[in-house]
N, C-alpha and C. Protein backbone atom coordinates (compact mmCIF):
# COMPACT_ATOMS: atom_id res chain seq x y z
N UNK A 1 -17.95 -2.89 -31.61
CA UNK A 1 -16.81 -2.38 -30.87
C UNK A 1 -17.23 -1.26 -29.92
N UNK A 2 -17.93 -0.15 -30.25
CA UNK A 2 -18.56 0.87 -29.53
C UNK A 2 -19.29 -0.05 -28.75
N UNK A 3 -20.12 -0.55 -29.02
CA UNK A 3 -21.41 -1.27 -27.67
C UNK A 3 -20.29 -1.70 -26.57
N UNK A 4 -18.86 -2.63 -27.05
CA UNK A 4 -17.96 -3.55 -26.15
C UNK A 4 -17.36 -1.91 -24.92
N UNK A 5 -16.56 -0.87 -25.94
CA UNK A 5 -16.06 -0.25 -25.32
C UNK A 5 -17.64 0.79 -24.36
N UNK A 6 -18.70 1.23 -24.79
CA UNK A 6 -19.38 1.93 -24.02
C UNK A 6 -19.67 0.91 -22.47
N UNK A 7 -19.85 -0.12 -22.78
CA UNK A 7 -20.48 -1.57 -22.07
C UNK A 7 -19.22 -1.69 -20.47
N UNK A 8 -17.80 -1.69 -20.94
CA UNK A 8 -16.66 -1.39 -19.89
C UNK A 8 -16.49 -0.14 -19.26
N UNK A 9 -17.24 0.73 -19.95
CA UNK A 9 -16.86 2.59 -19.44
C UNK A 9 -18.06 2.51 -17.98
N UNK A 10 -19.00 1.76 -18.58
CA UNK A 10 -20.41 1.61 -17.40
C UNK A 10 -19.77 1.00 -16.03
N UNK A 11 -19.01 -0.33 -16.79
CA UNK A 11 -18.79 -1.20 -15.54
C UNK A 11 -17.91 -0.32 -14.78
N UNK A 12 -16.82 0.45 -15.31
CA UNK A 12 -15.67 1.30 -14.84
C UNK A 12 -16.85 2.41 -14.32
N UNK A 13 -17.51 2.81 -14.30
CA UNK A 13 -17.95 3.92 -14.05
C UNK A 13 -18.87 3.49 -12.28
N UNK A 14 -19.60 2.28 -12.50
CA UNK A 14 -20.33 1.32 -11.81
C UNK A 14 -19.42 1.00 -10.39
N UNK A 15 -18.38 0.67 -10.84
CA UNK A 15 -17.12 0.27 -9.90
C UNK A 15 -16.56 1.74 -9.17
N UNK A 16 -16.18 2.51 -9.76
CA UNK A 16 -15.87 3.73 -9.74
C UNK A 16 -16.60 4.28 -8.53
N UNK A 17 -17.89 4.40 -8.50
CA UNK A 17 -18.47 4.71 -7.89
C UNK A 17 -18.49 4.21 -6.38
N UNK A 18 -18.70 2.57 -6.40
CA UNK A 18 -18.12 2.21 -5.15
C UNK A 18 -16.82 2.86 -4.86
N UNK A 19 -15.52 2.78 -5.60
CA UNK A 19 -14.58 3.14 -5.02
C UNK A 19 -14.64 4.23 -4.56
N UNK A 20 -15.23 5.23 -4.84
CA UNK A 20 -15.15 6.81 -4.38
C UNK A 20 -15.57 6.53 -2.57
N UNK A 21 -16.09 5.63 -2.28
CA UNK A 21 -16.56 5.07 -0.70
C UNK A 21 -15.30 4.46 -0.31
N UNK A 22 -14.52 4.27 -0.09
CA UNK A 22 -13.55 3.42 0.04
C UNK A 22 -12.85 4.27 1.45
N UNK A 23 -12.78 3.49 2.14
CA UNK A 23 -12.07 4.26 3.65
C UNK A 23 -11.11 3.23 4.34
N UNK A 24 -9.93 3.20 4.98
CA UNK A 24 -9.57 2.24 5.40
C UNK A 24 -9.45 2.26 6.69
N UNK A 25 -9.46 1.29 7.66
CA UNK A 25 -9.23 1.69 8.83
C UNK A 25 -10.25 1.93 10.43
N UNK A 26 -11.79 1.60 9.22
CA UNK A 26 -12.87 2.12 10.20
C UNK A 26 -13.82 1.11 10.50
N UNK A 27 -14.28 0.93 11.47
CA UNK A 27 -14.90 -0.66 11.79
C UNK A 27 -16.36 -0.35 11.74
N UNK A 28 -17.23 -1.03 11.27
CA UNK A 28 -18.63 -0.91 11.70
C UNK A 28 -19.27 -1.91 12.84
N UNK A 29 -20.43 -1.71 13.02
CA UNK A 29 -21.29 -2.36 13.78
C UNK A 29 -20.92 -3.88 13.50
N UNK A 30 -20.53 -4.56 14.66
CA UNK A 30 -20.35 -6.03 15.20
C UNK A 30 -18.85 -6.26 14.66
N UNK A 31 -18.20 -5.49 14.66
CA UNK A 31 -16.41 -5.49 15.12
C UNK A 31 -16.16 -5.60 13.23
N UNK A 32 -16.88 -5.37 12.34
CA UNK A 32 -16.53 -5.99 11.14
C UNK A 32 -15.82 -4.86 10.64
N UNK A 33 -14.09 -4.31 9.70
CA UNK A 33 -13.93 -4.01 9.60
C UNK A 33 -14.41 -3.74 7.83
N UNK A 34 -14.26 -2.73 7.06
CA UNK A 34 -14.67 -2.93 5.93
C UNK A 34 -13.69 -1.87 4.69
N UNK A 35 -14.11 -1.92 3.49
CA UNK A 35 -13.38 -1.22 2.78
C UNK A 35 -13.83 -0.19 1.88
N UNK A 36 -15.20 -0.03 2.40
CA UNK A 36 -15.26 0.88 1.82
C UNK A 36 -15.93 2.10 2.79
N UNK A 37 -15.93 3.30 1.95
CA UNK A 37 -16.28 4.98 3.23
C UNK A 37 -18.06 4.76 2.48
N UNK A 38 -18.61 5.44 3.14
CA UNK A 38 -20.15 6.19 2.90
C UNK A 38 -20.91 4.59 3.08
N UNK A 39 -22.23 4.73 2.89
CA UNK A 39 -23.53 3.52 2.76
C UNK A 39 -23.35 2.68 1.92
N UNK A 40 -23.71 2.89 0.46
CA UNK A 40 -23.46 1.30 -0.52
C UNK A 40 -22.85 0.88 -0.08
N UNK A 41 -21.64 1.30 -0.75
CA UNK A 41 -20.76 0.25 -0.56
C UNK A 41 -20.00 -1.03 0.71
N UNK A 42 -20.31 0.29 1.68
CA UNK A 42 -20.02 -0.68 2.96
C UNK A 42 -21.29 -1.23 3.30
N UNK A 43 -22.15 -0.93 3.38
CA UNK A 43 -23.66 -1.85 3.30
C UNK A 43 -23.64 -2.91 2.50
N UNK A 44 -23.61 -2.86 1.07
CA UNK A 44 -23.64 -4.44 0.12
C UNK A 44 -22.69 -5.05 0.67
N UNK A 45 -21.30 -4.88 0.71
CA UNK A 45 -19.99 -5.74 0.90
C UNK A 45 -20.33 -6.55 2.47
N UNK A 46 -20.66 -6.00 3.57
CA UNK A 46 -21.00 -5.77 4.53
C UNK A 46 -22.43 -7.56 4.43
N UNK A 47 -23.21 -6.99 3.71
CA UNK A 47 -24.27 -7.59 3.45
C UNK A 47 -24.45 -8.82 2.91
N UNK A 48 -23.66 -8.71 1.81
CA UNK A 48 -22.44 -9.85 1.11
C UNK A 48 -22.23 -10.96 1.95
N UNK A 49 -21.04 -10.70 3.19
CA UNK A 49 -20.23 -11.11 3.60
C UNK A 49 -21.01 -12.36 4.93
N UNK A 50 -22.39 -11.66 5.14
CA UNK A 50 -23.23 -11.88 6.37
C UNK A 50 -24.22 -13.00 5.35
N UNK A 51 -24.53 -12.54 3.86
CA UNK A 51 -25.50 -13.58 3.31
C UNK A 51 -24.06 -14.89 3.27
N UNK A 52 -23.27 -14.98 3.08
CA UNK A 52 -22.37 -16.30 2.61
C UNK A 52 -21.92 -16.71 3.87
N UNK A 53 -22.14 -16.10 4.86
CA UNK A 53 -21.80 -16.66 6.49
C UNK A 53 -20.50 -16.95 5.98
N UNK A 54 -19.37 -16.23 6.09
CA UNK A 54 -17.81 -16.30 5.75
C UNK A 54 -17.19 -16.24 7.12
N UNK A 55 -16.49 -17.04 7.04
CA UNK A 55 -15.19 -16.70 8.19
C UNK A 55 -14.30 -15.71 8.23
N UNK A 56 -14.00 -15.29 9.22
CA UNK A 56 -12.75 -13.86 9.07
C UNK A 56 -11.49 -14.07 8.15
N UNK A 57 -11.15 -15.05 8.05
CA UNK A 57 -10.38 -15.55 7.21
C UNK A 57 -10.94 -15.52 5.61
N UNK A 58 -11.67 -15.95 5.35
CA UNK A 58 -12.58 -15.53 4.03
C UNK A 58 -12.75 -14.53 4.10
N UNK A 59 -13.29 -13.54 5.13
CA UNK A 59 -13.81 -12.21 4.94
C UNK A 59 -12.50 -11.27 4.27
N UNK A 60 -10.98 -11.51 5.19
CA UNK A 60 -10.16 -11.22 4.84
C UNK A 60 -10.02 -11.23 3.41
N UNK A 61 -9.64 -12.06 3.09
CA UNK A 61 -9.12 -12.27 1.47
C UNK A 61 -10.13 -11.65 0.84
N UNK A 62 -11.97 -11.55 1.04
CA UNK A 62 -12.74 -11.49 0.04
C UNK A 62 -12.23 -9.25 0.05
N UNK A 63 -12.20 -9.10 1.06
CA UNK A 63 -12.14 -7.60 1.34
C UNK A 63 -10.31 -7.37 0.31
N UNK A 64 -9.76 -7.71 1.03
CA UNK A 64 -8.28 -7.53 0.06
C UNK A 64 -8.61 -7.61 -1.20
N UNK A 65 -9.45 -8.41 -2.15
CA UNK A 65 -9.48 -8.65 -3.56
C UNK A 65 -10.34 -7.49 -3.98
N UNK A 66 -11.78 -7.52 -3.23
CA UNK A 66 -12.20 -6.00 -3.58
C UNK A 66 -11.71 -4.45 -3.46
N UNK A 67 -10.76 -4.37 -2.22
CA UNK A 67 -9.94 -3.22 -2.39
C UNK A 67 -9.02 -3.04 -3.23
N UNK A 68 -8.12 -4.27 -3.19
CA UNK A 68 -6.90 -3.98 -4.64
C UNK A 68 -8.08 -3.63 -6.26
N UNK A 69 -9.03 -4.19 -6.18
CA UNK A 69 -9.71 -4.01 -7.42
C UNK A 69 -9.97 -2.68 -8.16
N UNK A 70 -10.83 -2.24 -6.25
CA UNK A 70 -11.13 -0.63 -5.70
C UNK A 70 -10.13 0.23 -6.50
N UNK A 71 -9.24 0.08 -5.48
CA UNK A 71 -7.94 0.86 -6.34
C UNK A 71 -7.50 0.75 -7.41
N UNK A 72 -7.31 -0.26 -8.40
CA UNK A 72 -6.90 -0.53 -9.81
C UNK A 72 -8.43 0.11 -10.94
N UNK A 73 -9.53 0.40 -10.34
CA UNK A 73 -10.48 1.19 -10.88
C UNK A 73 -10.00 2.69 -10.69
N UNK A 74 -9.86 3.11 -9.62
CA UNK A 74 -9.62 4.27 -9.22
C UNK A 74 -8.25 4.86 -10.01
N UNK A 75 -7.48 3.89 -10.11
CA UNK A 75 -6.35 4.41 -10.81
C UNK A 75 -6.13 4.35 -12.40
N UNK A 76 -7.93 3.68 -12.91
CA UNK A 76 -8.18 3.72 -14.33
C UNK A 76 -8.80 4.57 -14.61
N UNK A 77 -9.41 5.10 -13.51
CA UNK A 77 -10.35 6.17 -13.73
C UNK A 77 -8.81 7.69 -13.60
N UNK A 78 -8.00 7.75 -13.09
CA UNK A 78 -7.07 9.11 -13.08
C UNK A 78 -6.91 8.76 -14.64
N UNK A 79 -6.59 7.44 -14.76
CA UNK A 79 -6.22 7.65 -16.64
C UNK A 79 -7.08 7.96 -17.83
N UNK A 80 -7.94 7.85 -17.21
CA UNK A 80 -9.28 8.46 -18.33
C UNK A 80 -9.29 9.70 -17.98
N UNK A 81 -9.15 10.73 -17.19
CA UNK A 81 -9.06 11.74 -16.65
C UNK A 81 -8.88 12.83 -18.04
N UNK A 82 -7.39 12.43 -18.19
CA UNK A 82 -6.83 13.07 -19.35
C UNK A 82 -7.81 13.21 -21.27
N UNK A 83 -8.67 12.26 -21.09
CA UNK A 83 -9.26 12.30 -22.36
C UNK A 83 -9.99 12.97 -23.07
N UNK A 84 -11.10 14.08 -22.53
CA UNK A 84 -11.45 15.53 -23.03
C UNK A 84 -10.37 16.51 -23.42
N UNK A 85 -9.30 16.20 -22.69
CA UNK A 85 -8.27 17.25 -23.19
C UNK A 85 -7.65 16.71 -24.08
N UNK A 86 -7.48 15.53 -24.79
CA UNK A 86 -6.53 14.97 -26.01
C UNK A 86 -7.90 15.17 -26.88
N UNK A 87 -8.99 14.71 -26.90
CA UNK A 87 -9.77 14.83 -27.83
C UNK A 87 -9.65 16.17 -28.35
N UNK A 88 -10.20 17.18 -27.50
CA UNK A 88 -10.52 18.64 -27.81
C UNK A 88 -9.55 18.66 -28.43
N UNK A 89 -8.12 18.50 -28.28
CA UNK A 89 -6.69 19.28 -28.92
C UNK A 89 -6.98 18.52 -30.42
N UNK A 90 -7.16 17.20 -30.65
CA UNK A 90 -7.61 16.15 -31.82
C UNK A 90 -8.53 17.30 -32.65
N UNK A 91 -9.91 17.65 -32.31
CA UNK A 91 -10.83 18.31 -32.64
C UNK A 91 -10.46 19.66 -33.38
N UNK A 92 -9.42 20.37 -32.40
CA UNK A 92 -9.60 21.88 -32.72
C UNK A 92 -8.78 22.27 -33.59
N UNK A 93 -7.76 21.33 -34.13
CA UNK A 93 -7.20 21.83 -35.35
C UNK A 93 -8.02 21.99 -36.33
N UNK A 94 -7.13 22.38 -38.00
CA UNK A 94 -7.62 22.23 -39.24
C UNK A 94 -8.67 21.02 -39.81
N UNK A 95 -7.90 20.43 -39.08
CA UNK A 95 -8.48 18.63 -39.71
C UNK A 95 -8.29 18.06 -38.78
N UNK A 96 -9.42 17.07 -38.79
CA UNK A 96 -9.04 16.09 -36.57
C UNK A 96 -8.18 15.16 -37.52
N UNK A 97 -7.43 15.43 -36.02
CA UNK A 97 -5.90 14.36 -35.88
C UNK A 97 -6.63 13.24 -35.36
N UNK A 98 -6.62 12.37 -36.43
CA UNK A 98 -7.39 10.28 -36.33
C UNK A 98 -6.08 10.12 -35.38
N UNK A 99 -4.90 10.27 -35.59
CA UNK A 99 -3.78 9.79 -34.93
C UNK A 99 -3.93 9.75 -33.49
N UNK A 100 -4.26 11.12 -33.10
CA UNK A 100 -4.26 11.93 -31.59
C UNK A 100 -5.98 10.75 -30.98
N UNK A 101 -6.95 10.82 -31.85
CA UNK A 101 -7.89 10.07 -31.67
C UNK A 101 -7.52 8.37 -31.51
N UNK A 102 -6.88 7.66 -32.33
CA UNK A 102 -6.46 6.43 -32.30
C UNK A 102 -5.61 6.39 -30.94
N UNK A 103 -4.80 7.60 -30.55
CA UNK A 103 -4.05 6.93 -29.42
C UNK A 103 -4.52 7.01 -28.24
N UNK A 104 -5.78 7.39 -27.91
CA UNK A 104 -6.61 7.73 -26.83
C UNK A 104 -7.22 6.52 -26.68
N UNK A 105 -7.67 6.05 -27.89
CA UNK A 105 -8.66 5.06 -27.73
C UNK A 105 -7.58 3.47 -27.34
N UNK A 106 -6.21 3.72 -28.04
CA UNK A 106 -5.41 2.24 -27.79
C UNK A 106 -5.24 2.72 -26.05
N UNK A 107 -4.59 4.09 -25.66
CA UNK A 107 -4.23 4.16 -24.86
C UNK A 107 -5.89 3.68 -23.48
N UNK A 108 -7.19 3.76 -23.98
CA UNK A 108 -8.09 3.20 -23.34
C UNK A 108 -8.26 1.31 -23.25
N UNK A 109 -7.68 1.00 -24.28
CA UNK A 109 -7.94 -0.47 -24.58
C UNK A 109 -6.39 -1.07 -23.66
N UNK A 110 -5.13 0.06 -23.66
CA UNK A 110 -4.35 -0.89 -22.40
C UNK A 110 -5.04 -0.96 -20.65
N UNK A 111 -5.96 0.01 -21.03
CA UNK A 111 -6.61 0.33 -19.36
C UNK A 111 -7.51 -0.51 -18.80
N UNK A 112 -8.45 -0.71 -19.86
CA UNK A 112 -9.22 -1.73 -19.72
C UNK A 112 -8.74 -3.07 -19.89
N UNK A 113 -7.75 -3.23 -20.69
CA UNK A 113 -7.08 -4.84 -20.47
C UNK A 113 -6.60 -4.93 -18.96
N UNK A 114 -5.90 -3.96 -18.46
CA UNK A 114 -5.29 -3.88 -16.91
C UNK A 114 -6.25 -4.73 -16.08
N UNK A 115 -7.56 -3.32 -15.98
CA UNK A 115 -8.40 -3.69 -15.02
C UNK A 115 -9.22 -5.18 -14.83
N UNK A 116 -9.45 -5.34 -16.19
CA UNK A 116 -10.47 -7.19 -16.62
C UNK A 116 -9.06 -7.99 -16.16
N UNK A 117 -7.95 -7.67 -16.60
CA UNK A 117 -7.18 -9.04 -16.20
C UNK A 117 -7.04 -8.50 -14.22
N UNK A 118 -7.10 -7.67 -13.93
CA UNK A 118 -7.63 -7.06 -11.99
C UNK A 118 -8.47 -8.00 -11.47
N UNK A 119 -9.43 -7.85 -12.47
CA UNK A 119 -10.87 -8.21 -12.33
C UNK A 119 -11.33 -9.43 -12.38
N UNK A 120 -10.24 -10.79 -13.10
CA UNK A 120 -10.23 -11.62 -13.12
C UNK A 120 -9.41 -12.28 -12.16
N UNK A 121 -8.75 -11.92 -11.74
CA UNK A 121 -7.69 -12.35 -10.67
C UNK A 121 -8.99 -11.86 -9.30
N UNK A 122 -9.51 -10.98 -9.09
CA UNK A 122 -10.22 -10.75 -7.93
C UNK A 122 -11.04 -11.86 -7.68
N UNK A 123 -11.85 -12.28 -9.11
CA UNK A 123 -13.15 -13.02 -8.53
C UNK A 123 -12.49 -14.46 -8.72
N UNK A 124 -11.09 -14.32 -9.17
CA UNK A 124 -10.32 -16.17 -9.33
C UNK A 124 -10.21 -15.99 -7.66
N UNK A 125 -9.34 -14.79 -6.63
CA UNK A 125 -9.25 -15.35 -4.81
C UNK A 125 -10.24 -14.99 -4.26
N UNK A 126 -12.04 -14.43 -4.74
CA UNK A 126 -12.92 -15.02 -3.92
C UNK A 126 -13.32 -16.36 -4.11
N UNK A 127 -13.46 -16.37 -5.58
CA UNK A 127 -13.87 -18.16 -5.67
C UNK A 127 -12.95 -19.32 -4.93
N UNK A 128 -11.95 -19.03 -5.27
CA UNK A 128 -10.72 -19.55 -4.15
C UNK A 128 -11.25 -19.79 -2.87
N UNK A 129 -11.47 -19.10 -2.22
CA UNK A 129 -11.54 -19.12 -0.85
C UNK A 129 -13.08 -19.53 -0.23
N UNK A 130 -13.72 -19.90 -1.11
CA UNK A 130 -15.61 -19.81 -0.80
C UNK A 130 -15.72 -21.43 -0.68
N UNK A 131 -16.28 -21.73 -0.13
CA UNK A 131 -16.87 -23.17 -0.41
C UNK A 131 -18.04 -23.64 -1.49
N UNK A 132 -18.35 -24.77 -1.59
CA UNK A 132 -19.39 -25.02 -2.97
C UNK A 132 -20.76 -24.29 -2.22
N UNK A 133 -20.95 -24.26 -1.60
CA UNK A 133 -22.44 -23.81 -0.72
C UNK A 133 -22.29 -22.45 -0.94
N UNK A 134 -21.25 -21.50 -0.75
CA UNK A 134 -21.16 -19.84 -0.87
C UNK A 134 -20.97 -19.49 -2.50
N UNK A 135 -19.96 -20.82 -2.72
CA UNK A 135 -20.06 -20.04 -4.54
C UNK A 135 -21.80 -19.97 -4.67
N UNK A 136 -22.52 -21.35 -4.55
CA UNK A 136 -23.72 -21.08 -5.17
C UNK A 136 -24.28 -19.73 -4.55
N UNK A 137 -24.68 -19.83 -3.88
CA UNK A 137 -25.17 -18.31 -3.26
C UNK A 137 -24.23 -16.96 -4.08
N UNK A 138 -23.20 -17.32 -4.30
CA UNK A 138 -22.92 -16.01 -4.84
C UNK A 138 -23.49 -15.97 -6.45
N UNK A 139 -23.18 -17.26 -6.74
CA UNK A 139 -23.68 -17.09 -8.34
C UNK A 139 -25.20 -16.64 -8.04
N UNK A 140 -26.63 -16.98 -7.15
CA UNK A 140 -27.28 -16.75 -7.44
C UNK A 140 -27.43 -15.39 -7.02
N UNK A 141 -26.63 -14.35 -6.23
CA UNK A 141 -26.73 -13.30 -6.20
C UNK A 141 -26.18 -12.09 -7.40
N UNK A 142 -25.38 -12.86 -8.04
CA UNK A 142 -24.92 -12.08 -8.87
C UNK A 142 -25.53 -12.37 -10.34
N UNK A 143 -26.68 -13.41 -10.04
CA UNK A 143 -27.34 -13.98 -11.35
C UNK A 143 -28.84 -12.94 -11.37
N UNK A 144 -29.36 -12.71 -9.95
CA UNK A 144 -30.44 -11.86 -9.62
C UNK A 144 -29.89 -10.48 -9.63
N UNK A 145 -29.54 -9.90 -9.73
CA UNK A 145 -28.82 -8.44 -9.23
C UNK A 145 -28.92 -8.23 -7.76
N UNK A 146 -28.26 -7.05 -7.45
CA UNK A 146 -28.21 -6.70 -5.73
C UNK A 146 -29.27 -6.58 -5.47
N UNK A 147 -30.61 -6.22 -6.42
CA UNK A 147 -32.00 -5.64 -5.57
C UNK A 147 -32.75 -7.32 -5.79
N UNK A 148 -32.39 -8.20 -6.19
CA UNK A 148 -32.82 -9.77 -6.43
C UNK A 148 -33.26 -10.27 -5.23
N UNK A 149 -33.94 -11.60 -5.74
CA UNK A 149 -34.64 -12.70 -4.45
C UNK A 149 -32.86 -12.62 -3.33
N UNK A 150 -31.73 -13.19 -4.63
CA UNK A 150 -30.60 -13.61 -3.87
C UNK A 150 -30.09 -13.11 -2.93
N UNK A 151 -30.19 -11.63 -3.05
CA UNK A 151 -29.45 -10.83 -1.96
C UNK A 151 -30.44 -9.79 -1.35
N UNK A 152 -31.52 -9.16 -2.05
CA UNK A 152 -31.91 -8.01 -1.70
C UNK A 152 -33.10 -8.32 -0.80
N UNK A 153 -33.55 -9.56 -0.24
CA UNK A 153 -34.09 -10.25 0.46
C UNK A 153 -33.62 -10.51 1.75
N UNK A 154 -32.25 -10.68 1.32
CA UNK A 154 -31.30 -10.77 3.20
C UNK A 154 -32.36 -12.13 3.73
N UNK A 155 -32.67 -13.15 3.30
CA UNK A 155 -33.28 -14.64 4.21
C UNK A 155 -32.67 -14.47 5.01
């Protein structure tokens, strides 16, 4: 259970991180608009979008599913926010309150159900929208990691 819940705090944390890049509104080099602020993130997505040769129409939808995602991280991450301060209060009594502890941790397990069922709906309207030639390419990029033959090669 610890390995499952540390294992989602990474991915949330992983994600998180892109989102903190997140800008709307600002176009880069060759008219492509994007969704996220700073380098990674608009670089991979960016990079992404150029390895699967997508249409603006694909690009569209693939960018909408990663921003709503963006944001449904970002707004899991304000809810974890609160959790050093319920623990500590748990902690600093007489005897730790399991109660005050149990409801941190359910109140973590509705957050993370949120985001995976987010998270599943995101990669159900890219797959949606990709053809059999881009899914493969994506599976093999996401089978190699970003620094992989699949993507970090740019063919």
């Amino acid at each position: 259970m610890f390995g499952f819940l540390f294992g989602t705090a990474c991915l949330l944390g992983l994600t998180a991180t892109f989102a903190r890049h997140r800008h709307e509104g600002r176009h880069c080099r060759g008219g492509r608009s994007h969704g996220f602020r700073g380098g990674r993130g608009r670089f991979f997505l960016n990079r992404l979008l150029d390895r699967l040769d997508t249409t603006p129409g694909q690009e569209k939808v693939i960018r909408e599913a990663v921003d709503q995602l963006m944001d449904d991280v970002r707004t899991a991450r304000g809810d974890f926010r609160g959790t050093r301060t319920q623990v500590a209060q748990a902690v600093r009594g007489e005897t730790l309150d399991r109660g005050a502890i149990d409801g941190v941790f359910e109140s973590h397990d509705q957050v993370i159900d949120r985001v995976r069922k987010n998270a599943v709906e995101a990669f159900s309207k890219v797959h949606e929208t990709l053809d059999e030639r881009q899914r493969k390419i994506l599976a093999d990029i996401i089978e190699s990691g970003p620094f992989g033959r699949g993507f970090g090669s740019f063919r």
